[in-house]
N, C-alpha and C. Protein backbone atom coordinates (compact mmCIF):
# COMPACT_ATOMS: atom_id res chain seq x y z
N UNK A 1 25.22 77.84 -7.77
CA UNK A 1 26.36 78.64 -7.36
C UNK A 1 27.11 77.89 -6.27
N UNK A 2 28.31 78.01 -6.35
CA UNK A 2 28.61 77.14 -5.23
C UNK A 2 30.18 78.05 -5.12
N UNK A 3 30.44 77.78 -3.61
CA UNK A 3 31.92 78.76 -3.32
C UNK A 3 33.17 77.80 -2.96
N UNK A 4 34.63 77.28 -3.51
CA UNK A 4 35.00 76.50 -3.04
C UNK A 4 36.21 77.23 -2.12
N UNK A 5 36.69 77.19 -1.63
CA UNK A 5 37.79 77.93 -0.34
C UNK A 5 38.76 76.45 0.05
N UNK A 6 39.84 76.86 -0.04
CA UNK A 6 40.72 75.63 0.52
C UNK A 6 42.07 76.30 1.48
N UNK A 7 42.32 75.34 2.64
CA UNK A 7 42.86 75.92 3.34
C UNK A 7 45.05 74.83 2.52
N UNK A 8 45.22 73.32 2.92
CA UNK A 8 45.96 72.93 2.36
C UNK A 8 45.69 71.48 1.98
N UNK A 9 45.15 71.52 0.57
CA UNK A 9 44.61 70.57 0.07
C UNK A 9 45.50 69.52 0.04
N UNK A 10 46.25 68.27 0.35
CA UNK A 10 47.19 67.41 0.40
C UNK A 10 47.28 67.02 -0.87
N UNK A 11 48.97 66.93 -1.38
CA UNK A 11 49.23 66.55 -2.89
C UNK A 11 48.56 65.73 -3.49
N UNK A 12 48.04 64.44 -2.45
CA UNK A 12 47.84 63.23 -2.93
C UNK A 12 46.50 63.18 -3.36
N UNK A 13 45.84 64.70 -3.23
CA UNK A 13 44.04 64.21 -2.93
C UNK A 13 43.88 63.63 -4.44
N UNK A 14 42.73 62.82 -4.93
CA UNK A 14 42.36 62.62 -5.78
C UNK A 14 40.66 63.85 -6.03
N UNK A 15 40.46 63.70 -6.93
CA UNK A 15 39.20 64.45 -7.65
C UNK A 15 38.21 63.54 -8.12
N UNK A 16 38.21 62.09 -8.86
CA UNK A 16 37.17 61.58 -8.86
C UNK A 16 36.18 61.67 -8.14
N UNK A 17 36.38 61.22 -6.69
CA UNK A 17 34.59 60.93 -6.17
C UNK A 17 34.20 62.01 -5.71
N UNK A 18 34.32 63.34 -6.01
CA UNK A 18 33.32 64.64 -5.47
C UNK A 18 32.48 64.60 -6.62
N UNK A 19 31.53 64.75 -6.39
CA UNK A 19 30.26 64.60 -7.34
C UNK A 19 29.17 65.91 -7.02
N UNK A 20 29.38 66.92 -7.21
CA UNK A 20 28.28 68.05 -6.94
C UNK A 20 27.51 68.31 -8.56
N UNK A 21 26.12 67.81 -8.46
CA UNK A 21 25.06 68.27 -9.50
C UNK A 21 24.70 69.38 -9.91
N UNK A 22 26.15 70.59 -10.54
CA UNK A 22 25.93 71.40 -11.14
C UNK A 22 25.89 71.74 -12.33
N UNK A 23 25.15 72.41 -12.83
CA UNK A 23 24.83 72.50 -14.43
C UNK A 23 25.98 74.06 -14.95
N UNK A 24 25.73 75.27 -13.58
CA UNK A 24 26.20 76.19 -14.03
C UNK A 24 26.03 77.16 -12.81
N UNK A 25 27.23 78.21 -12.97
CA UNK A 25 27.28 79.11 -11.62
C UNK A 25 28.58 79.47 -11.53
N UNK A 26 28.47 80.25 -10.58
CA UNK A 26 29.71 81.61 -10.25
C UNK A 26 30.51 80.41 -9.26
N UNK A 27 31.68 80.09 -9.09
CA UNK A 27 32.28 79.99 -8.14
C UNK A 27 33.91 80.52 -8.08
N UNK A 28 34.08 80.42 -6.82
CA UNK A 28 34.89 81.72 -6.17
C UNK A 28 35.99 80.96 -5.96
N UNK A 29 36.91 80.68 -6.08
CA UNK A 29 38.25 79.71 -5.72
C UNK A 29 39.67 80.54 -4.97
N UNK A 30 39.39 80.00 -3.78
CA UNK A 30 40.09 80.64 -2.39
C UNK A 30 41.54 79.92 -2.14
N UNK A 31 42.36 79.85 -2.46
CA UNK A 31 43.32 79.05 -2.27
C UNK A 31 44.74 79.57 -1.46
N UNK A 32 45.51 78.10 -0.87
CA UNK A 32 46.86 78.73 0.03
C UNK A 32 47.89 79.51 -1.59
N UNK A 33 48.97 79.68 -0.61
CA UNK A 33 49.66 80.16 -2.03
C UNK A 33 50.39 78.82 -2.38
N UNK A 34 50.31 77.94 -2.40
CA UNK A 34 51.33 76.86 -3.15
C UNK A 34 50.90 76.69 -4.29
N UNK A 35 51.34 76.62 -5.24
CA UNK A 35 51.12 76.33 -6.24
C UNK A 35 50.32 74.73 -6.64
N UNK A 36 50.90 73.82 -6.19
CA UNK A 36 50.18 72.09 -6.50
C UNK A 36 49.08 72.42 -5.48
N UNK A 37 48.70 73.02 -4.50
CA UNK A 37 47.70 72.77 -3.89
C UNK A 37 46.83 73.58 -4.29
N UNK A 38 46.92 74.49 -5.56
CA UNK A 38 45.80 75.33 -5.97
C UNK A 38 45.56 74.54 -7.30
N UNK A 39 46.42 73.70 -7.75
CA UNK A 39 45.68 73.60 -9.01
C UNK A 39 44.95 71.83 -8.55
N UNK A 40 45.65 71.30 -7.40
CA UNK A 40 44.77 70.45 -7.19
C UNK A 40 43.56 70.62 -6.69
N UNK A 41 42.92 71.97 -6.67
CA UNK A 41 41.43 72.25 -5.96
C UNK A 41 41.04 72.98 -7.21
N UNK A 42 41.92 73.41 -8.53
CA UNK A 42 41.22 73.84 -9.25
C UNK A 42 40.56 72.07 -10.15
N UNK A 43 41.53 71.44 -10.10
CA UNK A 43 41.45 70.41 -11.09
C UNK A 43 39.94 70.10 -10.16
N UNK A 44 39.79 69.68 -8.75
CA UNK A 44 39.08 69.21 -8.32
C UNK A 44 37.45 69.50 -8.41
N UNK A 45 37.71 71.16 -8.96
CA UNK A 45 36.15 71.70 -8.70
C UNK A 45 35.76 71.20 -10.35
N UNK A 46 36.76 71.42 -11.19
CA UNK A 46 36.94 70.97 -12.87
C UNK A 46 36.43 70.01 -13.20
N UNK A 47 36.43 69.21 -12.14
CA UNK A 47 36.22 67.47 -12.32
C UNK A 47 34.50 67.54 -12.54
N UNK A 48 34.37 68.28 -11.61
CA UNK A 48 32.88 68.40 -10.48
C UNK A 48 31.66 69.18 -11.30
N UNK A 49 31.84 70.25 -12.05
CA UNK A 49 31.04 71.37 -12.25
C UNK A 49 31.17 71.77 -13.87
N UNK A 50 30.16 72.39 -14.30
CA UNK A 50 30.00 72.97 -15.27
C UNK A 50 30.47 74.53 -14.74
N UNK A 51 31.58 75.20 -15.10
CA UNK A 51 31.01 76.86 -14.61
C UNK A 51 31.19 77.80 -15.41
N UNK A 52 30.76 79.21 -14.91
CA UNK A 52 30.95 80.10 -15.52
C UNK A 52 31.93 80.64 -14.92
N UNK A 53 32.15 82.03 -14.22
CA UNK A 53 33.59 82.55 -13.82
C UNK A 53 33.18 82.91 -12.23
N UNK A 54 34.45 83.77 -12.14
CA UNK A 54 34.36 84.73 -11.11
C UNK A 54 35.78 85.84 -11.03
N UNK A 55 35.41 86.06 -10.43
CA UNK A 55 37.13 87.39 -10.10
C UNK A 55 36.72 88.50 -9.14
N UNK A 56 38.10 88.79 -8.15
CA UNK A 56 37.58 89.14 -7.04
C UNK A 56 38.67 90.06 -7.76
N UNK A 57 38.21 91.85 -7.12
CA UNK A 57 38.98 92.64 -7.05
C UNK A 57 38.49 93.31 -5.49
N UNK A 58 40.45 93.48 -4.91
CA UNK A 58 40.00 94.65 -3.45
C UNK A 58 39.41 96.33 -3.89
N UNK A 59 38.43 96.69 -3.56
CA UNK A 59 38.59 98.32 -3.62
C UNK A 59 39.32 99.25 -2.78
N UNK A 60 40.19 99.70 -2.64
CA UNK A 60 40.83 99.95 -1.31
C UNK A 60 41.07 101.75 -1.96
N UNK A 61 41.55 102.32 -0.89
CA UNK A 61 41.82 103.73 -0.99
C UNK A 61 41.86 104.60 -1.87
N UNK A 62 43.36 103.57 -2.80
CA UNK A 62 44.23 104.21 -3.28
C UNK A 62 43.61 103.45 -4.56
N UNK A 63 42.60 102.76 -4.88
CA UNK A 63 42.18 102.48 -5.95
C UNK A 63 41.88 100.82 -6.05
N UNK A 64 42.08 99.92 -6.87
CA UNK A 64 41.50 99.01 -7.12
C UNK A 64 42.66 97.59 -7.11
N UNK A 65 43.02 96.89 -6.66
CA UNK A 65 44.14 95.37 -6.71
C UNK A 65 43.25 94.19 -7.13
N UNK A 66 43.75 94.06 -7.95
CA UNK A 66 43.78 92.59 -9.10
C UNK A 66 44.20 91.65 -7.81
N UNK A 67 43.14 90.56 -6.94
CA UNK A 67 43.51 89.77 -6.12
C UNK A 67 43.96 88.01 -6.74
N UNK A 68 43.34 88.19 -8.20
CA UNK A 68 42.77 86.68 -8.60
C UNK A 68 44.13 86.63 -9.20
N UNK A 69 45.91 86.16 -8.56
CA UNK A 69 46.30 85.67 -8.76
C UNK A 69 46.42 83.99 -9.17
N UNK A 70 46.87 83.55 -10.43
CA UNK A 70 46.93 82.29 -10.94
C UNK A 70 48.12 82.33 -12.22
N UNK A 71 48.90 81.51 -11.81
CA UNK A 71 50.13 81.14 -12.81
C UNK A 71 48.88 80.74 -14.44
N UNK A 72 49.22 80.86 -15.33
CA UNK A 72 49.50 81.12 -16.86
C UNK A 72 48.63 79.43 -17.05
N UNK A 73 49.44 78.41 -16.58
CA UNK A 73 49.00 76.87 -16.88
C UNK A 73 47.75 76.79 -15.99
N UNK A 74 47.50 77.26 -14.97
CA UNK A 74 46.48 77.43 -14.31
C UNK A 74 44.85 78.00 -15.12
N UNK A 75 45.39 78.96 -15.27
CA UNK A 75 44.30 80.13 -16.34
C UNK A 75 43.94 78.81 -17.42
N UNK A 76 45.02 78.24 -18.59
CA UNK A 76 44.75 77.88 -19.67
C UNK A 76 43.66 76.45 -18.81
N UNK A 77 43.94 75.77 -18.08
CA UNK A 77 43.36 74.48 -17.77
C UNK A 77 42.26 74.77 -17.42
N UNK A 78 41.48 75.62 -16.97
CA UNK A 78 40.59 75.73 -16.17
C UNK A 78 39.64 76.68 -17.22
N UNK A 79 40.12 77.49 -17.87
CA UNK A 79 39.20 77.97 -18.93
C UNK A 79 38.64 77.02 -19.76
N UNK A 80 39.24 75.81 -20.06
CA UNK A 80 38.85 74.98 -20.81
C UNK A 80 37.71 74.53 -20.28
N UNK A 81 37.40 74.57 -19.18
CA UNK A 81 36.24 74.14 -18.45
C UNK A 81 35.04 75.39 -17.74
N UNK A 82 35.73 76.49 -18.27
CA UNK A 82 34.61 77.33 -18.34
C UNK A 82 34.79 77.69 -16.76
N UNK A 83 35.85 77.38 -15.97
CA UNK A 83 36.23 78.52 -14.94
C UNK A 83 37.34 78.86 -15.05
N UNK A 84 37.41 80.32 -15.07
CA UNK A 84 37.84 81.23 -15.41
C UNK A 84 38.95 82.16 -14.39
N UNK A 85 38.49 81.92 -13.18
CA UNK A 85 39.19 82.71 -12.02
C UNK A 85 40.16 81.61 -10.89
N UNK A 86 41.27 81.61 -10.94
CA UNK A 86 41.93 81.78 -9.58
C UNK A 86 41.84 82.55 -8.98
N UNK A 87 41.68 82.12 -7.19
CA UNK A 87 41.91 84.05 -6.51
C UNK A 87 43.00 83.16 -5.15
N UNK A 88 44.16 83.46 -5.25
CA UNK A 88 44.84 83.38 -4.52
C UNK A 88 45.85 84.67 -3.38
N UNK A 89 45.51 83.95 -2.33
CA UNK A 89 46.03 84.52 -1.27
C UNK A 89 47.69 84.01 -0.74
N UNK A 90 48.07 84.37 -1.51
CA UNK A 90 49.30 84.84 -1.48
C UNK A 90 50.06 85.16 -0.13
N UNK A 91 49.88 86.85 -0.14
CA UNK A 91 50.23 87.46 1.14
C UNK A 91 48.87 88.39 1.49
N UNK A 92 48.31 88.84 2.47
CA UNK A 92 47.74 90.36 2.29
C UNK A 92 47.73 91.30 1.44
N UNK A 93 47.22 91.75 0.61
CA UNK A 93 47.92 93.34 0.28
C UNK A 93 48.31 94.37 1.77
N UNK A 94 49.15 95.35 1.57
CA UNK A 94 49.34 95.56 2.42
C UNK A 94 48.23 96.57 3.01
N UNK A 95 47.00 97.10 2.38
CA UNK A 95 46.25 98.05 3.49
C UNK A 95 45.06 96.91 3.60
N UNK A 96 45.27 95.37 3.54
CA UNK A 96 44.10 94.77 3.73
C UNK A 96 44.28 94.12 4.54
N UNK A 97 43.13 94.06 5.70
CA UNK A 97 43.45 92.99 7.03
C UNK A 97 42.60 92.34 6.66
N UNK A 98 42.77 90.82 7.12
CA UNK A 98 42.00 89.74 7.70
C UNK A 98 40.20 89.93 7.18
N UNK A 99 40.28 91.22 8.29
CA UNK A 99 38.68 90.64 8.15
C UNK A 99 38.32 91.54 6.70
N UNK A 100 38.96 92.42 6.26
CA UNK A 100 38.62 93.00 5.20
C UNK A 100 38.59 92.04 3.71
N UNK A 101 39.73 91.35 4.06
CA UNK A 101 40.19 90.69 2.67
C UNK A 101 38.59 89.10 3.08
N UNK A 102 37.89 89.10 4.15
CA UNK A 102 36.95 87.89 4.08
C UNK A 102 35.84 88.81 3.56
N UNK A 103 35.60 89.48 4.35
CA UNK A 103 34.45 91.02 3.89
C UNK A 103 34.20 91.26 2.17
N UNK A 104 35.53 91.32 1.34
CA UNK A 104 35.33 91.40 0.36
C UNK A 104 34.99 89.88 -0.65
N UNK A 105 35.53 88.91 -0.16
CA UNK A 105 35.19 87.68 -0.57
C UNK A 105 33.87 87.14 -0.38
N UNK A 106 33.37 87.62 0.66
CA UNK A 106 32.34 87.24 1.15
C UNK A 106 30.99 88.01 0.80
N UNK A 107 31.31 89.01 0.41
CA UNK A 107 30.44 89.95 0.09
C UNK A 107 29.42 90.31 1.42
N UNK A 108 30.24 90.61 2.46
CA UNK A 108 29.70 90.74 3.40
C UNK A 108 30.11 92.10 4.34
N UNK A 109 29.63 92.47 5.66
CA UNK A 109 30.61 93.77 6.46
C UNK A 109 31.65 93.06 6.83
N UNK A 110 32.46 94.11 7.42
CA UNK A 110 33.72 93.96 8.13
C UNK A 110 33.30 93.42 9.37
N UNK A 111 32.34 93.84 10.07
CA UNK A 111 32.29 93.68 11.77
C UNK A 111 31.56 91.96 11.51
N UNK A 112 30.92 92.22 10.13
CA UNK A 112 30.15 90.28 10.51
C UNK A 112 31.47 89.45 9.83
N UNK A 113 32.53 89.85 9.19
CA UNK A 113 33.72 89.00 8.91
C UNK A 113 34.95 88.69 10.22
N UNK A 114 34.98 89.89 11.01
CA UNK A 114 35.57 90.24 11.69
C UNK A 114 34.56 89.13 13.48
N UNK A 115 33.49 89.10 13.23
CA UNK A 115 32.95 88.24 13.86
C UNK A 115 33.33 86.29 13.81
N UNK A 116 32.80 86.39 12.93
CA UNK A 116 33.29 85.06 12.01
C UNK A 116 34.67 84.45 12.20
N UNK A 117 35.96 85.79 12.16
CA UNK A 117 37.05 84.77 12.52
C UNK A 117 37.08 84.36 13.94
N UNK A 118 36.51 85.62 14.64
CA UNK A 118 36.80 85.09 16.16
C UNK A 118 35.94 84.10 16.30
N UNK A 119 34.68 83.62 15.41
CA UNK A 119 33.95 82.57 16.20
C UNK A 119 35.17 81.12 16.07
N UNK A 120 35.57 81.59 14.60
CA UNK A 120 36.68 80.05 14.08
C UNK A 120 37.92 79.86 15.21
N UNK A 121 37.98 80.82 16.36
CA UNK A 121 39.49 80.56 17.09
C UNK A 121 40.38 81.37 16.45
N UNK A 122 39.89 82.79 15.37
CA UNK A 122 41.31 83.23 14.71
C UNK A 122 41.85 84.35 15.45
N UNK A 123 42.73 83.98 16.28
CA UNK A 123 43.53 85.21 17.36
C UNK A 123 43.60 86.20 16.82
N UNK A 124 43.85 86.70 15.57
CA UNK A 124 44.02 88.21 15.54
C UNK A 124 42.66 88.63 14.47
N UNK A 125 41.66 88.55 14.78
CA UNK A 125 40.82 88.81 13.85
C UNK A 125 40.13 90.29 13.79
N UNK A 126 40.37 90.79 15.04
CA UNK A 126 40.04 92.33 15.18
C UNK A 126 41.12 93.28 15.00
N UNK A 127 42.28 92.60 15.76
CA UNK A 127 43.58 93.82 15.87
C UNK A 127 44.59 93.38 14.80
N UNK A 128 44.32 92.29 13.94
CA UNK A 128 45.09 92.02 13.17
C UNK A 128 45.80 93.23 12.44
N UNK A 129 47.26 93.06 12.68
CA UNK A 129 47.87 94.45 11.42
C UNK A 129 47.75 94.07 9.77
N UNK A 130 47.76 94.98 9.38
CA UNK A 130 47.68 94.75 7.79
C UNK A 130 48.45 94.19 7.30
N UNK A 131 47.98 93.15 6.41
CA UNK A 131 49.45 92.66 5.65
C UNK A 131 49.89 91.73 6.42
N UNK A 132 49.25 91.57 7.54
CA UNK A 132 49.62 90.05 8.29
C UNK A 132 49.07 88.92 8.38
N UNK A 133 49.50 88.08 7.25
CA UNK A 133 48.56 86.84 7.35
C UNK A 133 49.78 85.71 7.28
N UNK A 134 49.69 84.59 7.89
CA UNK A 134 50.65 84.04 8.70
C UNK A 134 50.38 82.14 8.03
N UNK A 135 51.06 81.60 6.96
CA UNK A 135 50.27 80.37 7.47
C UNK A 135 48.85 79.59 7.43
N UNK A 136 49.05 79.01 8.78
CA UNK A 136 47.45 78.75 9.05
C UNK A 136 45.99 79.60 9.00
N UNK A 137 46.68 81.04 9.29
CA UNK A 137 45.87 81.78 9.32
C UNK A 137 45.03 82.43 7.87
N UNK A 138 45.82 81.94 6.70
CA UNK A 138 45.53 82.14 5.45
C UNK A 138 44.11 81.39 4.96
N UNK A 139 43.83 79.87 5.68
CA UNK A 139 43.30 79.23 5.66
C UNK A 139 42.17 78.97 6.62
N UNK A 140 42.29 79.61 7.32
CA UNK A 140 41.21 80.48 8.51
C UNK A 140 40.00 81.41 7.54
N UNK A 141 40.96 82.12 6.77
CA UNK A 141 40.47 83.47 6.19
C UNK A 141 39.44 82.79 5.07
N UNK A 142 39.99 81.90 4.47
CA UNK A 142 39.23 81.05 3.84
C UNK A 142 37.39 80.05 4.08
N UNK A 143 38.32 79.77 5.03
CA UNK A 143 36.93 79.41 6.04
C UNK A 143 35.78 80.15 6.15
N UNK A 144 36.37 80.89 6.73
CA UNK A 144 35.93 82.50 7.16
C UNK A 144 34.64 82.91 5.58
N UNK A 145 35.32 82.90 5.01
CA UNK A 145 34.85 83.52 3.47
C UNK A 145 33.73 83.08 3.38
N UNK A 146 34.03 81.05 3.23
CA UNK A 146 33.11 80.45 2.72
C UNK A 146 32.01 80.89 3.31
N UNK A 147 32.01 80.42 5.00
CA UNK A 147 31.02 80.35 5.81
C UNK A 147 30.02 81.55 5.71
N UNK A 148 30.35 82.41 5.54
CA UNK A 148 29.80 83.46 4.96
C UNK A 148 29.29 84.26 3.54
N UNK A 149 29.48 83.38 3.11
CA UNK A 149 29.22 83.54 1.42
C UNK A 149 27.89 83.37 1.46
N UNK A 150 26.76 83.78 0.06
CA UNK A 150 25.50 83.28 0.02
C UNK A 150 25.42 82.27 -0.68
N UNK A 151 26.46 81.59 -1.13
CA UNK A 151 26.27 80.53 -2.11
C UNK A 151 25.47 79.23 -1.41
N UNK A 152 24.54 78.58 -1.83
CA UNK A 152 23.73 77.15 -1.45
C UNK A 152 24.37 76.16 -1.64
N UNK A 153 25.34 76.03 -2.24
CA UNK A 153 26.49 74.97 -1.95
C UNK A 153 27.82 75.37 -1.71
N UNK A 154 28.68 75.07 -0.71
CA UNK A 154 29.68 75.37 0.20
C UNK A 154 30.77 74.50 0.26
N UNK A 155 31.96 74.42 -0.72
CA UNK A 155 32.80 73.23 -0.42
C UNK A 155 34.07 73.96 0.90
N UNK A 156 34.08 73.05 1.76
CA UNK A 156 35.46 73.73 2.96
C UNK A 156 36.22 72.80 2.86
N UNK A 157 37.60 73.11 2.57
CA UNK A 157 38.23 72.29 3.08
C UNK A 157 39.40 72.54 4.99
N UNK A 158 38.98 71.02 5.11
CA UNK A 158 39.11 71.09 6.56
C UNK A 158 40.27 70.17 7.10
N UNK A 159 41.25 70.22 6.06
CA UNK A 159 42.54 69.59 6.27
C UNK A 159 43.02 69.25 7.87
N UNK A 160 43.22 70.87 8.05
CA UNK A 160 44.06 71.11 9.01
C UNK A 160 43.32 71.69 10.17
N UNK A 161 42.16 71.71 9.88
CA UNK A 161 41.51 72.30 11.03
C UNK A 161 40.22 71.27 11.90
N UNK A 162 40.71 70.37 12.57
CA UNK A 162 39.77 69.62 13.43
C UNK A 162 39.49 70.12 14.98
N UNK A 163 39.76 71.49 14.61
CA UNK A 163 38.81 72.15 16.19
C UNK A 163 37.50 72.32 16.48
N UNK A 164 37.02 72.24 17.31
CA UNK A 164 35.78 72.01 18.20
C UNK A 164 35.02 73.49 16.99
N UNK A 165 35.54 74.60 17.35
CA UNK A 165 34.89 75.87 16.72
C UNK A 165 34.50 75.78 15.61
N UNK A 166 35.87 75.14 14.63
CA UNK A 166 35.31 75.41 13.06
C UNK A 166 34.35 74.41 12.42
N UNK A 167 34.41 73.16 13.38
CA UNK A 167 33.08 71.78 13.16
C UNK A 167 31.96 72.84 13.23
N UNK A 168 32.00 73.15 14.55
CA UNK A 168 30.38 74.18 14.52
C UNK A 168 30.07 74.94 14.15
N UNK A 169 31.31 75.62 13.31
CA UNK A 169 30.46 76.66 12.60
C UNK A 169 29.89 76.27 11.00
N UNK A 170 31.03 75.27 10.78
CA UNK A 170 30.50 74.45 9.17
C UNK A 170 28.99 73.78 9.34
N UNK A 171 29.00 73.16 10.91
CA UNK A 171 27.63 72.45 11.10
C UNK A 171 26.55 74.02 11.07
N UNK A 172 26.55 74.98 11.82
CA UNK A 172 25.84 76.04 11.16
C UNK A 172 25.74 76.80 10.19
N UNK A 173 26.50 76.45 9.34
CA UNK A 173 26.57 77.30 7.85
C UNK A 173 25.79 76.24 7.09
N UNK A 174 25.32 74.82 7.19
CA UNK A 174 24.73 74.10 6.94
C UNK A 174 23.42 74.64 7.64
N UNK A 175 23.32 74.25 8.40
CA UNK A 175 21.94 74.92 9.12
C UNK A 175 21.10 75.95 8.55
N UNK A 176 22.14 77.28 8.15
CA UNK A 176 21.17 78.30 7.76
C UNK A 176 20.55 77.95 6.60
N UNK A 177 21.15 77.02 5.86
CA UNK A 177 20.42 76.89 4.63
C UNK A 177 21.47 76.66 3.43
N UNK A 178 21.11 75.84 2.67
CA UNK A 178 22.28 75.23 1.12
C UNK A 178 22.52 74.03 1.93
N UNK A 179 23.34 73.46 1.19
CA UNK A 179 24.58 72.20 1.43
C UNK A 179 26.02 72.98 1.65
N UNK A 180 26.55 71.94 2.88
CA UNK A 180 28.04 72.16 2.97
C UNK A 180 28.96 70.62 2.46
N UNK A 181 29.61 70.81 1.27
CA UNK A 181 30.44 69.51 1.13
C UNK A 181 31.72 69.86 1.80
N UNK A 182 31.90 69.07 2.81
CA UNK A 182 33.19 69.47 3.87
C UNK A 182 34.23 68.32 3.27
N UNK A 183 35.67 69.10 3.03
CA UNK A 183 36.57 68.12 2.27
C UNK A 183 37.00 67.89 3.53
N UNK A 184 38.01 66.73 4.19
CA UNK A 184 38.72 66.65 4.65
C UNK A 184 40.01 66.00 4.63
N UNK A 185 41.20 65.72 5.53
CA UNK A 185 42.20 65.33 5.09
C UNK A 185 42.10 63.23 5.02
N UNK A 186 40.85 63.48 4.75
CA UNK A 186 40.95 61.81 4.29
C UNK A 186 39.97 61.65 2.58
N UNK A 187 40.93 62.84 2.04
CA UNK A 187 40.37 62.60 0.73
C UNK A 187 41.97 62.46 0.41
N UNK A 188 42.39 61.14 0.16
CA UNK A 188 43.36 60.55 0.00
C UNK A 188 43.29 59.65 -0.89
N UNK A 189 44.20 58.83 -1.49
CA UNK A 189 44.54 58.01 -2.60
C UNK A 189 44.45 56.50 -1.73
N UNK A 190 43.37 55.71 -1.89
CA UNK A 190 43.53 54.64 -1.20
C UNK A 190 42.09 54.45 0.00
N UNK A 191 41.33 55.67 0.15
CA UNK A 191 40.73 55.29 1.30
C UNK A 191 39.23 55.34 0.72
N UNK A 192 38.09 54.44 1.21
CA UNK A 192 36.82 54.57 0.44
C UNK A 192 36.36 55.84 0.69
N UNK A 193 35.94 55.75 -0.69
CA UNK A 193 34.93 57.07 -1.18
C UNK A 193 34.05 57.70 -0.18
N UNK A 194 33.75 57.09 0.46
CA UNK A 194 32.80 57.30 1.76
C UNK A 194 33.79 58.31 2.92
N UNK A 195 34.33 57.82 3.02
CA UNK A 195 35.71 58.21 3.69
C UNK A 195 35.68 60.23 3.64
N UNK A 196 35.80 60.32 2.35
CA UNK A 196 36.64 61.81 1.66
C UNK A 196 35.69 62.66 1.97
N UNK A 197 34.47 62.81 1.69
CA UNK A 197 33.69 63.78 2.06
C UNK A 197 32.29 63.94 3.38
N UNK A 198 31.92 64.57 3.42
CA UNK A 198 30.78 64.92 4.54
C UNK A 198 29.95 65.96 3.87
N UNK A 199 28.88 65.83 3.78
CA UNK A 199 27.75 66.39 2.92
C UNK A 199 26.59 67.05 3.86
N UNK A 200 26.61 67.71 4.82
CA UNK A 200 25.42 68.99 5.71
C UNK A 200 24.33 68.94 4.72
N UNK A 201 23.15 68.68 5.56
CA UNK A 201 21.47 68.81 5.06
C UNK A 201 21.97 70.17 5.60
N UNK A 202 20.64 70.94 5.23
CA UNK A 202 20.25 72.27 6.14
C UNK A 202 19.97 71.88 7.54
N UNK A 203 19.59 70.80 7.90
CA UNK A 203 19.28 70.62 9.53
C UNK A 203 20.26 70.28 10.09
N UNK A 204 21.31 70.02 9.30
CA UNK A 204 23.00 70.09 9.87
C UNK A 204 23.31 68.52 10.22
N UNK A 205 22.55 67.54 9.18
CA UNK A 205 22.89 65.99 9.76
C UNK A 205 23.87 65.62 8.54
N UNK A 206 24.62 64.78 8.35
CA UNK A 206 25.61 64.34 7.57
C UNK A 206 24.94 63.10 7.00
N UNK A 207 25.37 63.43 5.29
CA UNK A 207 24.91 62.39 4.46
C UNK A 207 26.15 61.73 4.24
């Protein structure tokens, strides 16, 4: 099982050298709303994995929201490979905050999602209003998700985020246990393979 979450995957990334040894499993695909940067993390997990599906729906009040937005060419490419779900974050719905919309991704509470952003630096992670997700902060939420997911393998991508907080919390989401493959913004066209990724033991040392 493995969960992939991307905050803004750069046009240029390539997909060859991620190499994760999966045969089969649920994964969850977290993406900004741009369009090239979701299908370059769909192509990317495509490259990588055998899968089966996933699909996130909110339960909220007033009944049930279809979250796993994905354009039409999206759906067809990725079924071919036996994943099945986009779930893009778009905007909020509007009665879902922050920590609710990680809570449900995460399959976790509100108060331990709602924990989680403030550990990442995310300013509005308690009083956030509904329906306000901003940006960077879309990609926070993401984070957020992964780090908290039960999946034993964990892809983050960490483009845009080289703060002190979110290193340590990827280095402890490694820790508790699985692998974390941390993308970062030097998975680029041109730079060695060595370069693009960072791979967390459980004791949190980098392969």
């Amino acid at each position: 099982m493995a969960t992939a979450l991307n905050g803004d995957l750069p046009g240029a990334a390539t997909v060859r050298d991620i190499d994760l040894e999966l045969t089969s499993g649920l994964v969850t695909v977290v993406t900004a709303a741009e369009e090239r940067t979701r299908r370059n993390l769909l192509r990317l997990i495509a490259s990588s994995c055998s899968l089966t599906s996933g699909h996130l729906v909110y339960r909220g009040p007033e009944g049930e929201t279809d979250l796993a937005v994905a354009c039409a060419r999206d759906v067809v490419a990725v079924r071919r490979r036996r994943i099945v779900c986009s779930i893009l974050l778009r905007a909020a719905h509007p009665a879902l905050s922050c920590a609710h919309a990680v809570a449900e991704i995460a399959h976790c509470t509100v108060d331990a999602a709602a924990a989680e952003l403030a550990a990442l630096g995310h300013g509005h992670a308690v009083d956030l209003k509904a329906g306000d997700t901003r940006g960077s902060d879309r990609s926070v939420l993401a984070i957020a998700a992964t780090l908290l997911h039960p999946a034993p393998i964990v892809l983050v991508d960490l483009t845009n985020h080289t703060t002190v907080e979110v290193r340590e919390r990827v280095t402890a989401r490694a820790r508790r246990g699985g692998a974390v493959l941390a993308v970062t913004d030097a998975l680029l066209d041109g730079l060695p393979a060595g370069a693009r990724t960072r791979l967390l033991t459980a004791e949190g040392r980098l392969l």
